[in-house]
C-alpha atoms as a PDB file:
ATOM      1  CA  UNK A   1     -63.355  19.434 -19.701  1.00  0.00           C
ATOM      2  CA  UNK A   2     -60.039  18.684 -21.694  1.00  0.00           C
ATOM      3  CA  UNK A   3     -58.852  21.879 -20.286  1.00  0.00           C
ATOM      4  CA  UNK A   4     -59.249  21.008 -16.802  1.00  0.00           C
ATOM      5  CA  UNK A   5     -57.544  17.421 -17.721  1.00  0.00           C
ATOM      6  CA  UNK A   6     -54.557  18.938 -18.668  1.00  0.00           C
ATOM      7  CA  UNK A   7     -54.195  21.328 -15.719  1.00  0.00           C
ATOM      8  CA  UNK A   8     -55.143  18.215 -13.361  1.00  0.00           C
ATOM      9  CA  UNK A   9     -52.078  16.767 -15.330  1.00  0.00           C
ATOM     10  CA  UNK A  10     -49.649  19.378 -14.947  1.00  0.00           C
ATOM     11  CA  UNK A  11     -49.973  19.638 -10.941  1.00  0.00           C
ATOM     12  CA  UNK A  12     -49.337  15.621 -10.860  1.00  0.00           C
ATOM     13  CA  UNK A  13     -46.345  16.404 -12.495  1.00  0.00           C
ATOM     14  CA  UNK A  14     -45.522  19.242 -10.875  1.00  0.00           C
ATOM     15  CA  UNK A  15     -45.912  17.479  -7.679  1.00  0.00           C
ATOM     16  CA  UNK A  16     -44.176  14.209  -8.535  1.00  0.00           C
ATOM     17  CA  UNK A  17     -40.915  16.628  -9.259  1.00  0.00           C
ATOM     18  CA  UNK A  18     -40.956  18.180  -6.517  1.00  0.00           C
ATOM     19  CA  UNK A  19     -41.273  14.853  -4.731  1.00  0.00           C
ATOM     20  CA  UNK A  20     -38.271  13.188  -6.434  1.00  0.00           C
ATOM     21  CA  UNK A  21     -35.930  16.513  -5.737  1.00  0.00           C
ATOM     22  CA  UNK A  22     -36.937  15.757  -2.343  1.00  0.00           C
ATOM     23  CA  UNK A  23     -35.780  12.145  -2.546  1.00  0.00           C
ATOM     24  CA  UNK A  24     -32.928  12.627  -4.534  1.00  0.00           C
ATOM     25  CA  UNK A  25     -31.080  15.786  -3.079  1.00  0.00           C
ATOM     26  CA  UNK A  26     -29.705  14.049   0.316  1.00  0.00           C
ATOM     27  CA  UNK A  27     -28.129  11.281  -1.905  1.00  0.00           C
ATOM     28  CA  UNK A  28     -26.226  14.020  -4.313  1.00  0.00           C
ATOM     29  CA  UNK A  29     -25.728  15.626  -1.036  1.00  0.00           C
ATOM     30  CA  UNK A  30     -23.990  12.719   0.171  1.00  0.00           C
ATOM     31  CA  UNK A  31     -22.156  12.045  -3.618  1.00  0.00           C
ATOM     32  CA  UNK A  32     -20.623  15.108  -3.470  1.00  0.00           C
ATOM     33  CA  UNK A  33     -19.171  15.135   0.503  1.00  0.00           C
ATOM     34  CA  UNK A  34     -17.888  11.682  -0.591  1.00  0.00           C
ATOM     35  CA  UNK A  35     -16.188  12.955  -3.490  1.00  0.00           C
ATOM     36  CA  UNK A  36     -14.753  15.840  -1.756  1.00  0.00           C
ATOM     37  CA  UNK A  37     -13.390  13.502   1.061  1.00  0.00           C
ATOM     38  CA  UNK A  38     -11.812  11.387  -1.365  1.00  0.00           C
ATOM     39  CA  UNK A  39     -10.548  13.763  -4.145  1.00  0.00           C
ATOM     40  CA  UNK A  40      -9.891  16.648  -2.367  1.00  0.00           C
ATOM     41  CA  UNK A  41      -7.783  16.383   0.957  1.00  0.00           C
ATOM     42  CA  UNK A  42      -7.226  18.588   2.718  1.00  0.00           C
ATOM     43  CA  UNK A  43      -3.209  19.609   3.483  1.00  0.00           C
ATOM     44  CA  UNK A  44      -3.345  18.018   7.124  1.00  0.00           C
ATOM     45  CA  UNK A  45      -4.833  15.112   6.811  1.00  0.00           C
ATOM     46  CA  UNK A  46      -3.787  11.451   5.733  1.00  0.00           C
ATOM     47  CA  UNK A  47      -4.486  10.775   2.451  1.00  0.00           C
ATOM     48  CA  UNK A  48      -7.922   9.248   2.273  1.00  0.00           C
ATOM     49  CA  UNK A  49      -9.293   5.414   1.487  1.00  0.00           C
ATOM     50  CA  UNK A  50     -12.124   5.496  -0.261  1.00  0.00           C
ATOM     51  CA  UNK A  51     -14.879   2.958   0.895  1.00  0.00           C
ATOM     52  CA  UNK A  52     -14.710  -0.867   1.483  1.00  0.00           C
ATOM     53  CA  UNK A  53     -17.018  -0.534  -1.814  1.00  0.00           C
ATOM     54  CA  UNK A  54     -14.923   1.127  -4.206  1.00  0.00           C
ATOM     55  CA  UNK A  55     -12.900  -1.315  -5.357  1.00  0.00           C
ATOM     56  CA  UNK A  56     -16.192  -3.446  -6.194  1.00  0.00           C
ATOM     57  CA  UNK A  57     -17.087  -1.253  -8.412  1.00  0.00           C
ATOM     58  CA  UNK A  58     -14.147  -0.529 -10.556  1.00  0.00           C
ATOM     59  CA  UNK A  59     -13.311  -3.404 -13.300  1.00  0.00           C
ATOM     60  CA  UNK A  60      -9.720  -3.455 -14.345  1.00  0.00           C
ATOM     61  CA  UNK A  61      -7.983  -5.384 -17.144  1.00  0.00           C
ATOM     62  CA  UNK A  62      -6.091  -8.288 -16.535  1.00  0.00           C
ATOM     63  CA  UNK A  63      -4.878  -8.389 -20.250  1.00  0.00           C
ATOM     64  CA  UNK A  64      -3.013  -5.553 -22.077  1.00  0.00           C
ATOM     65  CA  UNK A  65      -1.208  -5.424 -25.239  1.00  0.00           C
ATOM     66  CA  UNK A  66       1.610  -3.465 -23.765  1.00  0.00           C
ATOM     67  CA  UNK A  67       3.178  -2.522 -20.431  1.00  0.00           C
ATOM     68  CA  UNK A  68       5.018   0.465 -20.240  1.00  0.00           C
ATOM     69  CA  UNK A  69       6.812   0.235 -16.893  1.00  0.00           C
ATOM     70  CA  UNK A  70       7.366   4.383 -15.756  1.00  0.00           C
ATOM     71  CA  UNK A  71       5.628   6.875 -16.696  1.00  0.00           C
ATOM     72  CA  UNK A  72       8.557   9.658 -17.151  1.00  0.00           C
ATOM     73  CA  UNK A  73       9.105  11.375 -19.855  1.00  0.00           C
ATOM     74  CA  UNK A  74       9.836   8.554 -21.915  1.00  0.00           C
ATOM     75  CA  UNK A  75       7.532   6.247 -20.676  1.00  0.00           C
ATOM     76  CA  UNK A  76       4.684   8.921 -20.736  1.00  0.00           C
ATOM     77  CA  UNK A  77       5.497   9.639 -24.609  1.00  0.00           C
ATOM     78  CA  UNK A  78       5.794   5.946 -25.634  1.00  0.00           C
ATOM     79  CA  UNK A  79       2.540   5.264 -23.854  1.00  0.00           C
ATOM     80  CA  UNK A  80       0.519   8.306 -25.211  1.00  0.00           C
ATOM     81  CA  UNK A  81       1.680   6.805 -28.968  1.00  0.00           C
ATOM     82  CA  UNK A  82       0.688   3.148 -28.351  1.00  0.00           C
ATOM     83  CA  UNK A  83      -2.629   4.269 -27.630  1.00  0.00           C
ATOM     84  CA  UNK A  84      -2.917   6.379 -30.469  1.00  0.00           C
ATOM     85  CA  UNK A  85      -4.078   2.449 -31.993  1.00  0.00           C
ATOM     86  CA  UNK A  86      -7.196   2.462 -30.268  1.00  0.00           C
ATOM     87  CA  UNK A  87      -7.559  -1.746 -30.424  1.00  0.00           C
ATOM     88  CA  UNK A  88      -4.502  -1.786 -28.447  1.00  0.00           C
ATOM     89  CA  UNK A  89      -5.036  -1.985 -24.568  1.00  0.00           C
ATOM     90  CA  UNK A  90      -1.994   0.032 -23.146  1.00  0.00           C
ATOM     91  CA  UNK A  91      -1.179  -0.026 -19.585  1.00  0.00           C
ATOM     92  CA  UNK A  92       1.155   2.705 -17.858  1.00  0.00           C
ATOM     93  CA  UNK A  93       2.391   2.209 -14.333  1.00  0.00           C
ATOM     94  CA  UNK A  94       4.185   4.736 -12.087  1.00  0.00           C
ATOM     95  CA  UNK A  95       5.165   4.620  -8.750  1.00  0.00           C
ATOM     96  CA  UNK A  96       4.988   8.284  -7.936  1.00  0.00           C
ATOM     97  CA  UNK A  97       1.007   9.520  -6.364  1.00  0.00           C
ATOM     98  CA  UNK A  98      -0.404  12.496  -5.836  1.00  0.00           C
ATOM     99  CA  UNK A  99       1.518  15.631  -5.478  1.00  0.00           C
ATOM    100  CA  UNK A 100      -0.013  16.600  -2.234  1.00  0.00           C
ATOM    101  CA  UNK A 101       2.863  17.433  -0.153  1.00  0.00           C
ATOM    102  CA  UNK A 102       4.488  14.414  -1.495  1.00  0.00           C
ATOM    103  CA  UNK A 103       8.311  14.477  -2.585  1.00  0.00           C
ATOM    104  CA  UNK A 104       8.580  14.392  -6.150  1.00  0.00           C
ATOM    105  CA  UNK A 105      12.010  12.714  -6.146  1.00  0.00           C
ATOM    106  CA  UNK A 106      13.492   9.361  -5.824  1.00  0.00           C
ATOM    107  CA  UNK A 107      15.959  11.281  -4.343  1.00  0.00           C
ATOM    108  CA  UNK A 108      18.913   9.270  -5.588  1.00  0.00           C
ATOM    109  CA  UNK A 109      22.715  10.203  -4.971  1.00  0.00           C
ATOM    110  CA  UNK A 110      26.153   8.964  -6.695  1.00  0.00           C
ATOM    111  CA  UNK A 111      28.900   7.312  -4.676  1.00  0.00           C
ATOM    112  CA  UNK A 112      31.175   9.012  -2.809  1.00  0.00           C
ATOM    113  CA  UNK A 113      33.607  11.299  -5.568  1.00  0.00           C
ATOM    114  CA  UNK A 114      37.050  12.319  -5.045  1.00  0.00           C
ATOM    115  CA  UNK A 115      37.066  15.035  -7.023  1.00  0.00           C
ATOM    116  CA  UNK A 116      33.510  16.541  -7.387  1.00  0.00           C
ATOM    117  CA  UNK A 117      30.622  17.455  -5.573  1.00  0.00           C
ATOM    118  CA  UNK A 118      32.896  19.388  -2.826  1.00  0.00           C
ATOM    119  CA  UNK A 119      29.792  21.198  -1.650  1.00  0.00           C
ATOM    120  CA  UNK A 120      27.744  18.170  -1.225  1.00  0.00           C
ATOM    121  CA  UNK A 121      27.619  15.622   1.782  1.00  0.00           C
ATOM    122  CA  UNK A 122      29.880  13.263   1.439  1.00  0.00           C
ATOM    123  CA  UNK A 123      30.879  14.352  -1.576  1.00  0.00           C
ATOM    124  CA  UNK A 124      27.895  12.298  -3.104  1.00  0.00           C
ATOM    125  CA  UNK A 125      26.749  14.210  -6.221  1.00  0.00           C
ATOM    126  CA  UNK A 126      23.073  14.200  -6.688  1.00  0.00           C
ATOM    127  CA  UNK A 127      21.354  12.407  -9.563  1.00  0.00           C
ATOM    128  CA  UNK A 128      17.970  14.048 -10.365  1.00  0.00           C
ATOM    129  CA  UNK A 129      15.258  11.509 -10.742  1.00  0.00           C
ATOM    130  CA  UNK A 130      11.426  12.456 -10.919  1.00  0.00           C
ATOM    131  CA  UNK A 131       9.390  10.711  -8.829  1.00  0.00           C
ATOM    132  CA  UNK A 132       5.865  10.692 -10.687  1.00  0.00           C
ATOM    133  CA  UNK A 133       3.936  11.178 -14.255  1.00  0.00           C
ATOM    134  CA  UNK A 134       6.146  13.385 -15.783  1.00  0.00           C
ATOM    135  CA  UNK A 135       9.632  12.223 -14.506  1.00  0.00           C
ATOM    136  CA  UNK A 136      12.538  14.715 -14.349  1.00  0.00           C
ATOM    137  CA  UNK A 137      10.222  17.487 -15.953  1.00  0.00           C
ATOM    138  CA  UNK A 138       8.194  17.598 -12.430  1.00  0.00           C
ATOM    139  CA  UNK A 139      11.349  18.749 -10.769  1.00  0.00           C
ATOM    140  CA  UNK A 140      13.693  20.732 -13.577  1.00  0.00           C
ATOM    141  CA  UNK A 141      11.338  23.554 -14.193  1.00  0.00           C
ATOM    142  CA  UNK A 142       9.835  22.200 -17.377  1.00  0.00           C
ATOM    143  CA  UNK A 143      13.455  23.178 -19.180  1.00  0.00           C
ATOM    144  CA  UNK A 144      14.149  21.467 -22.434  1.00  0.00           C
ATOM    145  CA  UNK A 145      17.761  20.412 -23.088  1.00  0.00           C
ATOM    146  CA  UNK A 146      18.808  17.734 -26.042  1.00  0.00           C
ATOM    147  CA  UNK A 147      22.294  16.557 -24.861  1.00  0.00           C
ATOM    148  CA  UNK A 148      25.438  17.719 -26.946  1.00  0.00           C
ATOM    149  CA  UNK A 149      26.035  16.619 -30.396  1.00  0.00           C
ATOM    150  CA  UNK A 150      29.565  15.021 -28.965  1.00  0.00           C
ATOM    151  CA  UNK A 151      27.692  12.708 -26.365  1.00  0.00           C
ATOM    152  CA  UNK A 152      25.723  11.297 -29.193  1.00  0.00           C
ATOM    153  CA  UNK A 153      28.865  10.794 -31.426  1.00  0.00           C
ATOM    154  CA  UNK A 154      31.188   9.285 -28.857  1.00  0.00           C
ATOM    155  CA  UNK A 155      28.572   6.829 -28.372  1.00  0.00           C
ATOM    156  CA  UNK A 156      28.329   6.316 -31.800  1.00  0.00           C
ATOM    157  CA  UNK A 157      32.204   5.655 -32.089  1.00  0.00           C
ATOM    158  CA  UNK A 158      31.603   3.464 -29.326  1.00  0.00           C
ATOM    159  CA  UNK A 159      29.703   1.047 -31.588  1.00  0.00           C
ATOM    160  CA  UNK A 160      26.098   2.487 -30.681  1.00  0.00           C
ATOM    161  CA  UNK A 161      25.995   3.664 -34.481  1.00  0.00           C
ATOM    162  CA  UNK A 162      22.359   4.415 -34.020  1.00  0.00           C
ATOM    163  CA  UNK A 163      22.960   6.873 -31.341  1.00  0.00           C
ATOM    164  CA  UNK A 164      24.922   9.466 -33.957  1.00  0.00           C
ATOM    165  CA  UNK A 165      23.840  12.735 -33.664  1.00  0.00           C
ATOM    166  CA  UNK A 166      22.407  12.809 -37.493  1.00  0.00           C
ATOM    167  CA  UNK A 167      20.678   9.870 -36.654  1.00  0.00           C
ATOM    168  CA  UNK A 168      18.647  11.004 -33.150  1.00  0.00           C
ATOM    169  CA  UNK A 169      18.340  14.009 -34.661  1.00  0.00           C
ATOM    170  CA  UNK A 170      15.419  13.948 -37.096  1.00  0.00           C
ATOM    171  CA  UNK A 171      13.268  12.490 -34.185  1.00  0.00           C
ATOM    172  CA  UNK A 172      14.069  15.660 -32.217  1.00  0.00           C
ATOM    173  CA  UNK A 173      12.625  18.084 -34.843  1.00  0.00           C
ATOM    174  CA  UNK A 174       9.648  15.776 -34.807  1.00  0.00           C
ATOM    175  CA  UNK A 175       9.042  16.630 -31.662  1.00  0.00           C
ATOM    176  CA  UNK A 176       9.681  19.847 -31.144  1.00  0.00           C
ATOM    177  CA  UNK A 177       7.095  22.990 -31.679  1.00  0.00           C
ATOM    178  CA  UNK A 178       9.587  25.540 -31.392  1.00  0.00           C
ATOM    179  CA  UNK A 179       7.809  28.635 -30.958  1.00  0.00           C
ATOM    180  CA  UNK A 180      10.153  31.853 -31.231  1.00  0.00           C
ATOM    181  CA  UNK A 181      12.134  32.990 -34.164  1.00  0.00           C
ATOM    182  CA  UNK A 182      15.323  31.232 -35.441  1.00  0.00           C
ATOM    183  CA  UNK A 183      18.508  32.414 -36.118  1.00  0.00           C
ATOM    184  CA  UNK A 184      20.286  31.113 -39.692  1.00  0.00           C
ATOM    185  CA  UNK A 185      22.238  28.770 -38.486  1.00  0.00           C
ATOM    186  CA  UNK A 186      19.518  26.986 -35.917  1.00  0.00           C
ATOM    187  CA  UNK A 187      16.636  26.835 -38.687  1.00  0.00           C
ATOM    188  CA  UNK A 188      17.827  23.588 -39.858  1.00  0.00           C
ATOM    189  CA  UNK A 189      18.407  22.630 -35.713  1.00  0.00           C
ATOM    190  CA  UNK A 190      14.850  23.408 -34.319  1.00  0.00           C
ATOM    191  CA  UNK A 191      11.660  21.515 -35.412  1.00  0.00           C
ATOM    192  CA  UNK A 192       7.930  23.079 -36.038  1.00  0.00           C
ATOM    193  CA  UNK A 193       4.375  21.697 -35.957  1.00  0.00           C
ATOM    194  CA  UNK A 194       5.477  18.561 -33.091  1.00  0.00           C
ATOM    195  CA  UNK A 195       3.672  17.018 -30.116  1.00  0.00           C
ATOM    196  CA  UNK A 196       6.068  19.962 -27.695  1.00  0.00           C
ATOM    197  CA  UNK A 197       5.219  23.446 -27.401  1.00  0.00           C
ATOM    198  CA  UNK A 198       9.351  25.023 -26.920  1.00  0.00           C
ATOM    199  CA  UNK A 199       9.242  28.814 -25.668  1.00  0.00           C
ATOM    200  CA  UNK A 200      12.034  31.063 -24.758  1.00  0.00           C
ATOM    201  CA  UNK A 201      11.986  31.843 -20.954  1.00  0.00           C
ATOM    202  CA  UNK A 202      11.245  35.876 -20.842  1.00  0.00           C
ATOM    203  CA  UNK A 203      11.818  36.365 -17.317  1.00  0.00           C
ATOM    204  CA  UNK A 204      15.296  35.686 -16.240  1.00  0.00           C
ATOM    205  CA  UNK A 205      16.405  36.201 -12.684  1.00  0.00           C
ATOM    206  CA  UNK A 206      19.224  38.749 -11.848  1.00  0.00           C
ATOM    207  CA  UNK A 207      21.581  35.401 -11.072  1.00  0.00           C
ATOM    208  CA  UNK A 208      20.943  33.842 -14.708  1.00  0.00           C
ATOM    209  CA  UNK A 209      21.992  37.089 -16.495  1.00  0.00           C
ATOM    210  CA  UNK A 210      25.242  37.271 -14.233  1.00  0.00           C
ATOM    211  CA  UNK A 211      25.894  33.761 -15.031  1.00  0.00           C
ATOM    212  CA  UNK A 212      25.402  34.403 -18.794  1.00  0.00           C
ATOM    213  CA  UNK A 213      27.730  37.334 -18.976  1.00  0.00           C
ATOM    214  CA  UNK A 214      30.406  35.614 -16.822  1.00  0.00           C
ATOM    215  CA  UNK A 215      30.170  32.730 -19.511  1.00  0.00           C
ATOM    216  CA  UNK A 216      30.555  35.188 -22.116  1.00  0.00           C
ATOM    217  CA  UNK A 217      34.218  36.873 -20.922  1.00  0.00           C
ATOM    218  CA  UNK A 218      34.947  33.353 -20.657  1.00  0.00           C
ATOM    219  CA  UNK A 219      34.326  33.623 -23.979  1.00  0.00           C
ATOM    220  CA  UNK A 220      31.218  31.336 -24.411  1.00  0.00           C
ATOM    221  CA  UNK A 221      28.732  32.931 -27.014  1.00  0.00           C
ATOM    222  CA  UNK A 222      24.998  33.587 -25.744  1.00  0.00           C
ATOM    223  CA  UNK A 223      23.397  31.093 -27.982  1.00  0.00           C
ATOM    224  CA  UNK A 224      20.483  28.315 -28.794  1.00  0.00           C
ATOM    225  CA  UNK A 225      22.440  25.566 -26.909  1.00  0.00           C
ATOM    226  CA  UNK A 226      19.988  23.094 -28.192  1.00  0.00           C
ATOM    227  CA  UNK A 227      20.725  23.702 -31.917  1.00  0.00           C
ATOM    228  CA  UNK A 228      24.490  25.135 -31.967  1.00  0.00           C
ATOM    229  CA  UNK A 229      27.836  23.432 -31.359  1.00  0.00           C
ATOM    230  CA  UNK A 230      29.082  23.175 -28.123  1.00  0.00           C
ATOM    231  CA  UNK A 231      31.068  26.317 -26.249  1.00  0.00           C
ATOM    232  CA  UNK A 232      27.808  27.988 -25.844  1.00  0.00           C
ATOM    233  CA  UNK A 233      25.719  29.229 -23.130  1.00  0.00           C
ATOM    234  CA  UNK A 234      21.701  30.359 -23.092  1.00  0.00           C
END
């Protein structure tokens, strides 16, 4: 008799599972056509609104301990470290969407120059500006450059004493990971262990290696221009 209890037991269950699949599998149906709608458009179409409901349903703070007003490079860095507090309520804001089709640049442009940008309409150099989380490194194929040692020191001499090369410095190596060997005089340039993986580019187009040789008969040495003086090309 317990026997037959137990096997009464299972088919209820059995049967009430098979009952709720039935009931629930149009609504994941339906979850997962709305999702796709919304999440993933498709390369012709607008870019979708999700439902009247949406909004509803998503609470956002109206009270953060910091605004961080960009997220660039800068503003994506500074963010990512405010947060590393986790009582602090950090709030990042960007202009720039999604990167369907969309142009990642603000596309901004300097006034008219008398003497540069020849090639250029209206002689208007560009100024490249990311447009999007990530800044500049959406749009200058992810290539790591410092700024020379002089720019820092002229500003320096300018009064910005905090802006001296061995001052700016320090915080460089703390954020680099650089991840190929180092020649004597870079060790002491090139940080190890930081937030940013560094890697040599391996595959050079046939227009990079003609540039680099027609630096060096200038007589520019192939070098770490991140890390050497200046008069260097890599």
């Amino acid at each position: 008799m317990q026997w037959s209890n137990s096997i009464r037991l299972l088919i209820i269950v059995a049967v009430a599972g098979i009952a709720q699949s039935f009931l629930w599998w149009p609504l994941y149906v339906k979850k997962e056509q709305w999702l796709n709608s919304v999440l993933v458009p498709s390369a012709t179409s607008s870019p979708p609104k999700p439902p009247l409901s949406f909004s509803a349903e998503v609470s956002y703070r109206t009270v953060y301990d910091f605004i961080v007003v960009g997220g660039g490079t800068a503003g994506s860095v500074i963010a990512s470290r405010l947060a590393e507090l986790q009582q602090w309520r950090i709030l990042l804001i960007e202009a720039g969407g999604s990167h369907n089709g969309q142009d990642l640049s603000w596309n901004v442009r300097a006034e008219p120059q008398a003497d540069a940008c020849l090639g250029e309409r209206d002689q208007r150099c560009e100024i490249p500006a990311g447009k999007g989380l990530g800044g500049n490194t959406l749009i200058n194929n992810m290539l790591y450059v410092r700024g020379s040692e002089t720019d820092y020191n002229a500003w320096a001499m300018q009064g910005n004493v905090d802006w001296a090369h061995r001052n700016v410095l320090p915080y460089f190596l703390k954020l680099e990971n650089f991840r190929y060997n180092l020649s004597a005089n870079s060790r002491q340039q090139r940080g190890k262990g930081g937030p940013v993986p560094i890697f040599e580019m391996h595959d050079k187009s046939s227009l990079a290696h003609t540039f680099v040789s027609a630096c060096n008969r200038l007589g520019l040495r192939t070098a770490d221009y991140n890390a050497e003086a200046n008069q260097t090309v890599g």
